[in-house]
Protein backbone atom coordinates (compact mmCIF):
# COMPACT_ATOMS: atom_id res chain seq x y z
CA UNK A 1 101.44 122.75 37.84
CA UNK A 2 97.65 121.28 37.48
CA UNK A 3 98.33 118.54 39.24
CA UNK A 4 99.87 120.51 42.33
CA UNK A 5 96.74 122.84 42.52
CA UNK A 6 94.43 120.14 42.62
CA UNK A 7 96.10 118.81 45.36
CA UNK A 8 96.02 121.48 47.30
CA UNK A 9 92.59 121.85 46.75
CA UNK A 10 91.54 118.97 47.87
CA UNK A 11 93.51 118.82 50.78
CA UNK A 12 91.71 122.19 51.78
CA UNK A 13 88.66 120.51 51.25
CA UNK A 14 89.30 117.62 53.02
CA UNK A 15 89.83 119.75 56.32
CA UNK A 16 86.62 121.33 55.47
CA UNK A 17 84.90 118.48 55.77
CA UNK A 18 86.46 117.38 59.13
CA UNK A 19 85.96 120.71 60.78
CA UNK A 20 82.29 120.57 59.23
CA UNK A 21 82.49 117.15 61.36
CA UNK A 22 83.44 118.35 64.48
CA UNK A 23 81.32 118.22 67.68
CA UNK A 24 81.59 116.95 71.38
CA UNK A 25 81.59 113.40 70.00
CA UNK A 26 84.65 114.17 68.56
CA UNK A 27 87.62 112.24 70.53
CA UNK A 28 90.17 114.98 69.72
CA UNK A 29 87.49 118.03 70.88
CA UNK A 30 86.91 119.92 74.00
CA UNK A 31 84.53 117.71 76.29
CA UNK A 32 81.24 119.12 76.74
CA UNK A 33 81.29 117.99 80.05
CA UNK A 34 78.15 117.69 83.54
CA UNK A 35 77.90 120.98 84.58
CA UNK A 36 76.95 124.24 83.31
CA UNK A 37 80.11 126.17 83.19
CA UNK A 38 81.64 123.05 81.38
CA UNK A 39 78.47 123.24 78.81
CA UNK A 40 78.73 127.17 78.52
CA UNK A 41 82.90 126.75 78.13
CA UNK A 42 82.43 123.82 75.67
CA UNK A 43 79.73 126.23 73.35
CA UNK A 44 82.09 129.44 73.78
CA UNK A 45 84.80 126.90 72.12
CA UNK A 46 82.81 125.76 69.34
CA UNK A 47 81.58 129.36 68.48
CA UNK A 48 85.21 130.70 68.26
CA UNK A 49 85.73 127.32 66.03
CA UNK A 50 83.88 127.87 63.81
CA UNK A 51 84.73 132.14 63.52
CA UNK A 52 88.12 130.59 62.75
CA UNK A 53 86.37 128.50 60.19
CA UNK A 54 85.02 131.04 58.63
CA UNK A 55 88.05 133.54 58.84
CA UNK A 56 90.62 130.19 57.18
CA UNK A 57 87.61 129.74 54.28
CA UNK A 58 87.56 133.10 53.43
CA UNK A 59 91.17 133.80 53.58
CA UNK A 60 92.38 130.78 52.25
CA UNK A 61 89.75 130.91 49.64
CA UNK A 62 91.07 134.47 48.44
CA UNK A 63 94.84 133.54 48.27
CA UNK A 64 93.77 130.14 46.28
CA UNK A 65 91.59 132.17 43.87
CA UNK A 66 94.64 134.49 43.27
CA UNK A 67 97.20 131.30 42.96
CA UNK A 68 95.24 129.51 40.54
CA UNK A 69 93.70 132.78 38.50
CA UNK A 70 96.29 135.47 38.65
CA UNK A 71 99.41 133.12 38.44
CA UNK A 72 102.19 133.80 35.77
CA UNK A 73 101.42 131.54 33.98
CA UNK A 74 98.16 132.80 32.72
CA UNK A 75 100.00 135.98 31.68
CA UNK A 76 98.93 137.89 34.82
CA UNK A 77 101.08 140.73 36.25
CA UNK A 78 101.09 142.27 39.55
CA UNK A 79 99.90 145.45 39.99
CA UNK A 80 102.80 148.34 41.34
CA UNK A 81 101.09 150.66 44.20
CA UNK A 82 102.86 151.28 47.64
CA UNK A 83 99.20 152.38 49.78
CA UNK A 84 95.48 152.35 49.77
CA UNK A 85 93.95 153.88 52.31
CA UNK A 86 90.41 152.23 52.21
CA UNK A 87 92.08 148.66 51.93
CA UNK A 88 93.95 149.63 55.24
CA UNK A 89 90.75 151.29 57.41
CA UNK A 90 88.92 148.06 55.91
CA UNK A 91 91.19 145.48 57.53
CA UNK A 92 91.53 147.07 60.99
CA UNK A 93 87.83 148.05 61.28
CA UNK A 94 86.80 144.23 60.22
CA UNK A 95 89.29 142.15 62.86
CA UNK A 96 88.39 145.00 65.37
CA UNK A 97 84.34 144.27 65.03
CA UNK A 98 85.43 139.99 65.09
CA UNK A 99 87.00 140.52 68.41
CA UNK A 100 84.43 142.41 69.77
CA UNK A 101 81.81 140.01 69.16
CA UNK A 102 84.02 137.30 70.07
CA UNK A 103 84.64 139.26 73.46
CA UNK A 104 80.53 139.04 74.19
CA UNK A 105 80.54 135.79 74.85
CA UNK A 106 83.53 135.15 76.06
CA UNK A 107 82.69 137.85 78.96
CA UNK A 108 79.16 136.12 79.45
CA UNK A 109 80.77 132.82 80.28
CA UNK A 110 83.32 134.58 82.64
CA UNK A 111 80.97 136.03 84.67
CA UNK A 112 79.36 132.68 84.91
CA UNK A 113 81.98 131.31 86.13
CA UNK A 114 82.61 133.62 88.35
CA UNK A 115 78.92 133.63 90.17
CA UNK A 116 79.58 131.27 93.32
CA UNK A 117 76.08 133.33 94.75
CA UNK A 118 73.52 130.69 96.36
CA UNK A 119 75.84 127.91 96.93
CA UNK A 120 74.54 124.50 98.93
CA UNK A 121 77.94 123.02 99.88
CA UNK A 122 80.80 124.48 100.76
CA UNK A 123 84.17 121.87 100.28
CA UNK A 124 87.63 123.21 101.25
CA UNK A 125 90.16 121.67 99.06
CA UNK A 126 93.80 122.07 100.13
CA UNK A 127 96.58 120.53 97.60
CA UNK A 128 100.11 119.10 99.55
CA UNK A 129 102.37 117.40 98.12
CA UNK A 130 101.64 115.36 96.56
CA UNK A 131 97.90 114.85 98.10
CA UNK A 132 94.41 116.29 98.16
CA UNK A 133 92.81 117.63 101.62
CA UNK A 134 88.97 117.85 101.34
CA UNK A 135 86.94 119.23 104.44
CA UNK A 136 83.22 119.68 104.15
CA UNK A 137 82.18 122.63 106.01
CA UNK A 138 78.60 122.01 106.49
CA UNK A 139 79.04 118.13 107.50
CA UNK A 140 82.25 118.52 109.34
CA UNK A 141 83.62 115.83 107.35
CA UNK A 142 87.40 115.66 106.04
CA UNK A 143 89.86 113.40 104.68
CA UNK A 144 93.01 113.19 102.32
CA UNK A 145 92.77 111.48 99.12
CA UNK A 146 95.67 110.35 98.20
CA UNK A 147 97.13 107.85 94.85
CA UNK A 148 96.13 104.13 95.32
CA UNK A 149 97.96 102.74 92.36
CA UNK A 150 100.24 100.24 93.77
CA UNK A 151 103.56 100.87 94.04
CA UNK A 152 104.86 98.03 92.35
CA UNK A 153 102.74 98.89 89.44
CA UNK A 154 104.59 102.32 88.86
CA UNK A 155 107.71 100.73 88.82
CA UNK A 156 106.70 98.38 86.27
CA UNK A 157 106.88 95.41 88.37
CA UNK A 158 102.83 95.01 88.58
CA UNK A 159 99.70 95.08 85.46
CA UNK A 160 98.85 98.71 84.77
CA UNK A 161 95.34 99.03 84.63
CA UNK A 162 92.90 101.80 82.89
CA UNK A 163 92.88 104.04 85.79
CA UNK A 164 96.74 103.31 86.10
CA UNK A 165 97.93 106.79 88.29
CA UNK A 166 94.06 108.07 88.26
CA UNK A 167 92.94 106.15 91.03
CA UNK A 168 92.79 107.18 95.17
CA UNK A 169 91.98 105.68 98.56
CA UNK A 170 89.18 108.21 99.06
CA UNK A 171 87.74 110.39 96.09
CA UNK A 172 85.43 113.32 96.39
CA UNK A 173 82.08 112.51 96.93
CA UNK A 174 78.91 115.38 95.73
CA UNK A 175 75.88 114.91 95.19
CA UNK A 176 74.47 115.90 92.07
CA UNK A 177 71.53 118.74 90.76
CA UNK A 178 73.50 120.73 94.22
CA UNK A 179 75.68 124.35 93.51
CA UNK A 180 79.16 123.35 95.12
CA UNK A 181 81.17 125.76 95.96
CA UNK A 182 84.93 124.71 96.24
CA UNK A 183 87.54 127.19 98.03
CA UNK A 184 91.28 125.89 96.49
CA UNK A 185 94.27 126.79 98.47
CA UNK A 186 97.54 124.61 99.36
CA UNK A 187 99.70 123.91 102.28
CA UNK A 188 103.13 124.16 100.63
CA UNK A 189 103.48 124.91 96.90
CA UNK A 190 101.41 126.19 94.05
CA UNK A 191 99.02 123.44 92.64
CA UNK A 192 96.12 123.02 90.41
CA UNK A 193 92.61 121.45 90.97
CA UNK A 194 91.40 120.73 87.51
CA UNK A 195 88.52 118.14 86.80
CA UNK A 196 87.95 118.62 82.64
CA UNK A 197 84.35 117.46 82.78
CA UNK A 198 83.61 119.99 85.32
CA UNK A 199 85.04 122.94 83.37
CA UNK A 200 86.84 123.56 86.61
CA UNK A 201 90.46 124.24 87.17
CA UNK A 202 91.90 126.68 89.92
CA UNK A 203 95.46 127.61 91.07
CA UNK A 204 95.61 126.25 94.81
CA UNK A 205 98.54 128.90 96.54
CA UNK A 206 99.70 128.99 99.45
CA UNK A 207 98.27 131.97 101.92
CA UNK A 208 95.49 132.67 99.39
CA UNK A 209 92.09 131.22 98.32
CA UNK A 210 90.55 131.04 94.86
CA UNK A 211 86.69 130.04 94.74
CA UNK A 212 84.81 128.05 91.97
CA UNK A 213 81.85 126.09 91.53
CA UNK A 214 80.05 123.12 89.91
CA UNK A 215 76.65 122.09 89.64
CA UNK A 216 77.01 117.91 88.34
CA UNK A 217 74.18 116.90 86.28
CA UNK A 218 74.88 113.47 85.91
CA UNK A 219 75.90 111.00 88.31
CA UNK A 220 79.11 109.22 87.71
CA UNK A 221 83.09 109.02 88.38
CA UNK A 222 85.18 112.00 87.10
CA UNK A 223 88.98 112.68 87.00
CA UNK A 224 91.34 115.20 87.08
CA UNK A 225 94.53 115.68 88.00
CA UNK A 226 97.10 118.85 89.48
CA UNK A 227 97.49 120.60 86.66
CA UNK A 228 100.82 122.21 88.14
CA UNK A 229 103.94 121.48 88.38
CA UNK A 230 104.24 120.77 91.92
CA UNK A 231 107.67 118.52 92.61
CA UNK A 232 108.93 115.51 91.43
CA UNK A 233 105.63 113.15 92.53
CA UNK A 234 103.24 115.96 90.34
CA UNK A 235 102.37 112.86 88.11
CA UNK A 236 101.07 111.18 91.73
CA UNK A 237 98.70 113.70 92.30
CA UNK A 238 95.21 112.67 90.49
CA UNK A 239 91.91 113.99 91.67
CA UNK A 240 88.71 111.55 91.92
CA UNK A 241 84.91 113.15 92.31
CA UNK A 242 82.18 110.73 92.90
CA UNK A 243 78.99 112.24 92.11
CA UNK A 244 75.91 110.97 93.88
CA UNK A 245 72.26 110.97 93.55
CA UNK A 246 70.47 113.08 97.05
CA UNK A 247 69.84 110.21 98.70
CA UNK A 248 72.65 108.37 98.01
CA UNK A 249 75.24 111.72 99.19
CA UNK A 250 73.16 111.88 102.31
CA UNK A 251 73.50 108.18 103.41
CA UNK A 252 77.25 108.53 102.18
CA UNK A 253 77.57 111.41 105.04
CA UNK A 254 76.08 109.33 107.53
CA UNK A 255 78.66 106.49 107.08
CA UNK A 256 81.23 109.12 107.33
CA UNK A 257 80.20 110.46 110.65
CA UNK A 258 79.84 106.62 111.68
CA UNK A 259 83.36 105.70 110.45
CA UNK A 260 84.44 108.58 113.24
CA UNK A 261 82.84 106.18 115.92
CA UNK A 262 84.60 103.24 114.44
CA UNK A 263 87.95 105.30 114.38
CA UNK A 264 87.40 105.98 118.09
CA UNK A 265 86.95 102.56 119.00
CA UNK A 266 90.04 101.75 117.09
CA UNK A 267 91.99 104.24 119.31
CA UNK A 268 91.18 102.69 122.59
CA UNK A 269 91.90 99.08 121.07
CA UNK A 270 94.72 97.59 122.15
CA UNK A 271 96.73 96.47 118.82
CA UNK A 272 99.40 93.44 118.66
CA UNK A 273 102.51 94.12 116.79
CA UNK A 274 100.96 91.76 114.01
CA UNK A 275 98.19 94.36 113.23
CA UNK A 276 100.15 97.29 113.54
CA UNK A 277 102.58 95.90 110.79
CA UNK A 278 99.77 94.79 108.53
CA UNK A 279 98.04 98.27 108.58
CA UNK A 280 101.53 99.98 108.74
CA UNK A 281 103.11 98.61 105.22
CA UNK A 282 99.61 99.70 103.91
CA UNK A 283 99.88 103.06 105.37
CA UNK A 284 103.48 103.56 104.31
CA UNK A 285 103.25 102.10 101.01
CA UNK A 286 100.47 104.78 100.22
CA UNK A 287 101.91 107.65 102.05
CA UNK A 288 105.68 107.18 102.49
CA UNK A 289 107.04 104.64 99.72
CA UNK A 290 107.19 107.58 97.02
CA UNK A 291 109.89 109.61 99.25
CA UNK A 292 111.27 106.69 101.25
CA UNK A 293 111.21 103.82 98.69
CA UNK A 294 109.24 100.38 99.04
CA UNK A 295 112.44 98.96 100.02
CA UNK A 296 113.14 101.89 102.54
CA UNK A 297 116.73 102.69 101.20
CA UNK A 298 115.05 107.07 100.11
CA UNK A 299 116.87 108.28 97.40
CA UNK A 300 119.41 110.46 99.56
CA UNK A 301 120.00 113.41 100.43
CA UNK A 302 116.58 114.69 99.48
CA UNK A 303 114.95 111.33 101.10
CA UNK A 304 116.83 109.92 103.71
CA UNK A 305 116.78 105.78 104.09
CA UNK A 306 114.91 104.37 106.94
CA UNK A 307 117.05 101.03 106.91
CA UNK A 308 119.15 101.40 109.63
CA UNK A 309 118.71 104.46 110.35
CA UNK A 310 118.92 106.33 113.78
CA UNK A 311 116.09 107.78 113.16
CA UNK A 312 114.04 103.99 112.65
CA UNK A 313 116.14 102.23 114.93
CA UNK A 314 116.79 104.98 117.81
CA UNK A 315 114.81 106.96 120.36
CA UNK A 316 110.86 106.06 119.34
CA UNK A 317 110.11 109.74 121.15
CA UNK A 318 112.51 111.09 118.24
CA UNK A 319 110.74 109.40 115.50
CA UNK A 320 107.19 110.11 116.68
CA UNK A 321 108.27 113.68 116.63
CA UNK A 322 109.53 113.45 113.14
CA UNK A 323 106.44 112.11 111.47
CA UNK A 324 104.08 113.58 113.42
CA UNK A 325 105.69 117.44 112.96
CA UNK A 326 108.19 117.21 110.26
CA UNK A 327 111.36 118.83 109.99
CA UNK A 328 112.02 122.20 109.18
CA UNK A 329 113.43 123.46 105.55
CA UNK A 330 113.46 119.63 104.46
CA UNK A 331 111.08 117.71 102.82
CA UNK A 332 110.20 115.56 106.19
CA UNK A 333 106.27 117.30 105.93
CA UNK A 334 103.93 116.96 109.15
CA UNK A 335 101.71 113.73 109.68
CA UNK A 336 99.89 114.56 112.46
CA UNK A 337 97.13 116.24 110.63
CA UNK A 338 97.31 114.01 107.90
CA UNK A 339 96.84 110.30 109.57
CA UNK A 340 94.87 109.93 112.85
CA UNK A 341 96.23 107.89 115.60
CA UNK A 342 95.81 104.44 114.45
CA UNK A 343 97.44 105.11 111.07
CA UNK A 344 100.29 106.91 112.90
CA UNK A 345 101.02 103.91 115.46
CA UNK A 346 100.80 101.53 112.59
CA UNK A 347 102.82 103.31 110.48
CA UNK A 348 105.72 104.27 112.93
CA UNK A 349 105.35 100.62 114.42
CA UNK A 350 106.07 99.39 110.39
CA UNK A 351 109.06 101.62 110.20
CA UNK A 352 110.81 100.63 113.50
CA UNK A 353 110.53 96.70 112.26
CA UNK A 354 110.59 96.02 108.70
CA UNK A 355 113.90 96.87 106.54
CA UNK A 356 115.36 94.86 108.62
CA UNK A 357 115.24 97.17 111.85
CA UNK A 358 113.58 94.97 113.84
CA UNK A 359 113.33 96.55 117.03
CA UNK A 360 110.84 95.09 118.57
CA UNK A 361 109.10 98.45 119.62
CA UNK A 362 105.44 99.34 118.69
CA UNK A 363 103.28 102.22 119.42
CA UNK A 364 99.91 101.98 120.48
CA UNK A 365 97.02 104.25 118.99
CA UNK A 366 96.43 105.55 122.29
CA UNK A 367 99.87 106.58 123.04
CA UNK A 368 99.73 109.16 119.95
CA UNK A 369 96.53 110.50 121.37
CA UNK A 370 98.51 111.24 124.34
CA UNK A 371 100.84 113.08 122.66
CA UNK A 372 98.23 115.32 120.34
CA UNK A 373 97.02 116.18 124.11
CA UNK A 374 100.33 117.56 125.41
CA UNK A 375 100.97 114.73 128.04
CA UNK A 376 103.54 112.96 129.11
CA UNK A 377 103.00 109.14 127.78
CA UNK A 378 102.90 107.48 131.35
CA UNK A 379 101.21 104.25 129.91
CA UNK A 380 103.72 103.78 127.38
CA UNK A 381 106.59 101.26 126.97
CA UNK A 382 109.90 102.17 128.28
CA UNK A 383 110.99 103.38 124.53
CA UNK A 384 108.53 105.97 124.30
CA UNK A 385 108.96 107.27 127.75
CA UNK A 386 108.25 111.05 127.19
CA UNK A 387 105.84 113.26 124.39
CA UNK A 388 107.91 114.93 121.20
CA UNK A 389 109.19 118.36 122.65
CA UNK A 390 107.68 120.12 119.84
CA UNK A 391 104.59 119.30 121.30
CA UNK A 392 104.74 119.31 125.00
CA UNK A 393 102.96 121.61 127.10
CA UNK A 394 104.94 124.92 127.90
CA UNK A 395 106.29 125.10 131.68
CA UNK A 396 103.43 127.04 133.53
CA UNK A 397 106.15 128.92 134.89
CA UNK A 398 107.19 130.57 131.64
CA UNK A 399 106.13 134.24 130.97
CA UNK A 400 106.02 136.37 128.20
CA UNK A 401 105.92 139.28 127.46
CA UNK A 402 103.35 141.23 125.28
CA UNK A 403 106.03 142.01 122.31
CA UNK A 404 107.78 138.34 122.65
CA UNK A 405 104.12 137.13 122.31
CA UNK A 406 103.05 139.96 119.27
CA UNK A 407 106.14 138.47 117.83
CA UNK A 408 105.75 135.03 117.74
CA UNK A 409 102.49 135.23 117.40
CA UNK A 410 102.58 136.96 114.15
CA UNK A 411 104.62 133.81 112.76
CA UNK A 412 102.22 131.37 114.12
CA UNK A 413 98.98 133.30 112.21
CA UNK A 414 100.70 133.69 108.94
CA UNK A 415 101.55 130.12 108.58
CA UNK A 416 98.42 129.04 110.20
CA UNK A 417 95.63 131.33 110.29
CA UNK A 418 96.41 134.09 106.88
CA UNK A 419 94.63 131.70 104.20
CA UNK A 420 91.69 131.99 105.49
CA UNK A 421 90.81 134.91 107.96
CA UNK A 422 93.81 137.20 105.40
CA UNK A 423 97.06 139.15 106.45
CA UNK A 424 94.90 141.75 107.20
CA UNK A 425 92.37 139.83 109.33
CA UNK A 426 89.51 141.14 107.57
CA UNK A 427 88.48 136.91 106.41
CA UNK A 428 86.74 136.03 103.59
CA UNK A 429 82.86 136.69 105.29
CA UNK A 430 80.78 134.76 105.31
CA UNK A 431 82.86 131.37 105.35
CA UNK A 432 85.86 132.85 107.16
CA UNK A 433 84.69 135.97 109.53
CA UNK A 434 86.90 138.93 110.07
CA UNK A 435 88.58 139.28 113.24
CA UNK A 436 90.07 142.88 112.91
CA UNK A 437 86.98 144.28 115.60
CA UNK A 438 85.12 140.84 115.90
CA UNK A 439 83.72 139.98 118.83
CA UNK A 440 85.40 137.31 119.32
CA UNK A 441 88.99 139.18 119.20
CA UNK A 442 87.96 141.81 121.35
CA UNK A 443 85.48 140.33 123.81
CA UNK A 444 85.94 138.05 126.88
CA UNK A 445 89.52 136.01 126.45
CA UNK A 446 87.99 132.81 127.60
CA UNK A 447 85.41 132.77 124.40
CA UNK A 448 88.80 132.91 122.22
CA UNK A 449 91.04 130.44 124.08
CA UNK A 450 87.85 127.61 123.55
CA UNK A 451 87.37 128.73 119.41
CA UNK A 452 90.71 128.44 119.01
CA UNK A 453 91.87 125.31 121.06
CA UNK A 454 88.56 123.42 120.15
CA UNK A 455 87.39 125.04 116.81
CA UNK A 456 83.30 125.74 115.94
CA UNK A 457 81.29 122.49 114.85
CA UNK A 458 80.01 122.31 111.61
CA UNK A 459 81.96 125.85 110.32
CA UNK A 460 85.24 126.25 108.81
CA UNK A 461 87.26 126.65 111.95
CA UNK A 462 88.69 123.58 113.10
CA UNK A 463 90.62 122.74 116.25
CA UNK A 464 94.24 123.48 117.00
CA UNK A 465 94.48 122.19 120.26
CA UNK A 466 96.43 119.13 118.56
CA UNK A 467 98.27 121.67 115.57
CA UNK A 468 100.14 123.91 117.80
CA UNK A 469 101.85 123.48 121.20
CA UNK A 470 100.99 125.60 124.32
CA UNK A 471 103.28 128.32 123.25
CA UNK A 472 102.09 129.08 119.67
CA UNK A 473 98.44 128.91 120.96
CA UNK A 474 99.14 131.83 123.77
CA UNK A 475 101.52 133.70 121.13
CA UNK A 476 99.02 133.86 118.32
CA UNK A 477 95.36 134.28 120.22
CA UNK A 478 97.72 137.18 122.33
CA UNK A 479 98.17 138.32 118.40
CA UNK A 480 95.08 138.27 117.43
CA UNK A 481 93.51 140.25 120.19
CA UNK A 482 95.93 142.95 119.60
CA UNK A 483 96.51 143.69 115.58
CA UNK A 484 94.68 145.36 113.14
CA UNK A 485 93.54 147.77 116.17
CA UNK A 486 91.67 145.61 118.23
CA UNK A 487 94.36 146.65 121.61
CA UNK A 488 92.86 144.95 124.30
CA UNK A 489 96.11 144.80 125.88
CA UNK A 490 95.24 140.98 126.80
CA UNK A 491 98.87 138.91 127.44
CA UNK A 492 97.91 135.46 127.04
CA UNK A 493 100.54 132.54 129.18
CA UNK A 494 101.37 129.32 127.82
CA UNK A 495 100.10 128.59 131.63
CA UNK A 496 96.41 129.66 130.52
CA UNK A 497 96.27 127.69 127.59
CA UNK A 498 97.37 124.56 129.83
CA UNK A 499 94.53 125.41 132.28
CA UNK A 500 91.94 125.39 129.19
CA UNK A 501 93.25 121.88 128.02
CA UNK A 502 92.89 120.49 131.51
CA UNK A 503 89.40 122.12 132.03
CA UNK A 504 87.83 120.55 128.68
CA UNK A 505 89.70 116.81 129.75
CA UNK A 506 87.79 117.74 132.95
CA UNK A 507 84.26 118.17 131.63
CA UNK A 508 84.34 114.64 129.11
């Protein structure tokens, strides 16, 4: 029996000593992380530790006492009593005035947390599946980032490297000793930014925004990943931050507003079929190969094969439509926001050919910018003789009425417009303004038709001029002006919103 108590004694003290050990050097412990709430987190952590410490040492070190000195053996005998009222008062009262002062801190690093006052940079950060969509409101700069692991290496056919399923085409870029302010939402289903080392991690939902903030102190790579389970690519779905010195962010924004110029140029270039299928099988490998397969046989029903298929190998107006808008209640998601229009010529070009489609067909850059505008493709080839429906301009003859309008146009904001200026339209002021009695809503329609068709520079409100068609435009600005009791009684016509897209081409 000697034996057996000493062992259990010094097992007992062997986790003392590794829990007297314990720090942020620790592999196995919380990181301490770059950034204040991470530090303040990390220090919350260790305080609770080391309560429990104290609570296990204490409470272990009563019941060993009474094992090893009150044990039969030594002729002890228990004592017989059913209550005692003091004992009782005394154990409440003492785990009542531990949680208390555990709760002080605790609440102190909440409310730290929760202070996004004074921020210098505003980044929008919108999860899809299975990507990251990062828009810098200040700089007018955004991007997707999605997983550049190869996909041969995920199926085991390729050298798995350190980062292996941590690594994207374009991580997050902030510069450090700057308050960032992030606003997390998503464009499908629930997700979860989380970056450990920032003591950062937010729910992204759809139709709702949740707000955080970092502050980097040291300049380096960090990682993260969705922490939610978002479909069956979640494990595809890291997160990348780049933090910079000043100088270093501010020439990184520079190249970014250069690589705009560069992506114009590319528009206007005339590709060969060559090109397109070089930059395609990079585009679909990265975007498309985890639904489609690298071998484009899907994995139907869910993902339909593009060998063969009518889709690949039929109508190219059919297929442009498909990948630029998606298909409804399947798991065909929109491209058009997503790629710009040389990734989307590449990438439609790669489909048509490889797999063994060979078609022959490509698509030129400049023929999807014809169809973001609304127009009829009159420079393209014979096979893409005609924009995607879902995108064409609405007859100018069609009229609506105000309650066909109030009615679509209701659909249009809550898919489009309810994340970030709310059901209600009272926004989320400063970064998204309220338009229940704005100005805007209720003032002179033309003001409206240009925010919405062309967006604001260098604010949160992009364009939509290339997101919706002529008829969700005019439904949903007709909406707008007439909810939440602004009632100007304004009917705006698919016909107007044509004559503001023809106006603007005018004027370039």
């Amino acid at each position: 029996m000697g034996k057996k108590f000493c062992v259990l004694i010094g097992l007992f003290l062997l986790l003392l000593g590794s829990m007297v050990y314990a720090g942020e050097s620790m592999p196995l412990n919380m990181p301490a992380g770059v950034t204040p709430v991470s530090r303040d987190i990390y220090e919350l952590h260790m305080i609770i530790f080391w309560i429990c410490v104290a609570i296990g040492v204490v409470v272990f070190g009563v019941m060993l006492y009474a094992i090893i000195f009150h044990r039969k053996s030594r002729g002890a005998k228990p004592a017989q009593f059913h209550s005692h009222l003091a004992l009782e008062i005394t154990w409440t009262l003492i785990p009542l005035a531990i949680l208390v002062l555990m709760a002080i801190p605790a609440t102190k690093v909440l409310i730290h947390m929760s202070n996004i006052d004074d921020e210098e940079l505003t980044v929008k950060i919108t999860g899809y599946q299975w990507k990251w969509h990062y828009e810098y409101l200040e700089d007018g700069i955004s991007f997707f980032s999605n997983l550049s692991t190869p996909w041969s290496d995920i199926q085991n056919k390729g050298p798995k490297t350190a980062d292996y399923i941590r690594e994207v085409d374009n991580p997050l870029v902030l510069p450090i000793h700057k308050k960032v302010r992030f606003l997390i939402t998503s464009n499908d289903v629930n997700h979860a930014w989380w970056v450990p080392d920032f003591g950062v991690k937010r729910d992204a939902i759809p139709g709702y925004i949740n707000e955080g903030w970092a502050r980097i102190n040291k300049a380096g790579t960090y990682r993260g990943q969705c922490a939610e389970l978002c479909g069956i690519n979640h494990a595809y779905m890291p997160i990348v931050v780049v933090a910079k010195s000043e100088q270093d962010y501010k020439e990184w924004v520079a190249q970014q507003k250069g690589g705009n110029k560069q992506a114009e140029a590319d528009v206007n270039k005339e590709w060969t079929l060559q090109e397109l299928m070089q930059h395609g099988e990079k585009v679909y490998m990265r975007i498309c190969a985890a639904c489609h397969q690298p071998s484009g046989l899907g994995t139907p029903p869910v993902f339909p094969a593009l060998k063969n298929s009518h889709v690949a190998t039929g109508p190219i107006q059919k297929h442009a439509d498909i990948v630029m808008n998606g298909v409804s209640g399947t798991a065909m998601q929109p491209f058009k926001a997503q790629l710009n229009d040389v990734d989307l010529a590449a990438v439609i070009t790669y489909e048509r050919n490889a797999f063994g489609n060979n078609t022959g067909t490509l698509v030129q850059p400049i023929e999807i910018r014809t169809v973001r505008e609304g127009k009829l493709m009159s420079a393209a080839p014979a096979s893409v003789a005609a924009a995607p429906a879902s995108v064409a301009a609405a007859p100018a003859s069609v009229v609506k009425t105000l309650q066909e309008q109030m009615q679509q146009g209701e659909k249009v904001y809550m898919n489009t417009c309810a994340v970030c200026h709310q059901p209600t339209g009272v926004g989320m002021p400063p970064t998204f303004p309220a338009l229940k009695g704005s100005p805007m809503a209720t003032g002179p329609v033309e003001n409206h038709l240009k925010m919405v068709l062309f967006g604001k520079q260098g604010t949160a409100m992009q364009a939509f001029k290339d997101q919706l068609n002529d008829e969700d435009l005019s439904a949903v600005i007709t909406f707008e002006r007439n909810s939440w009791g602004n009632a100007t009684g304004t009917i705006v016509q698919p016909a107007d919103i044509q004559a503001a897209r023809q106006q603007q081409s005018q004027s370039k």
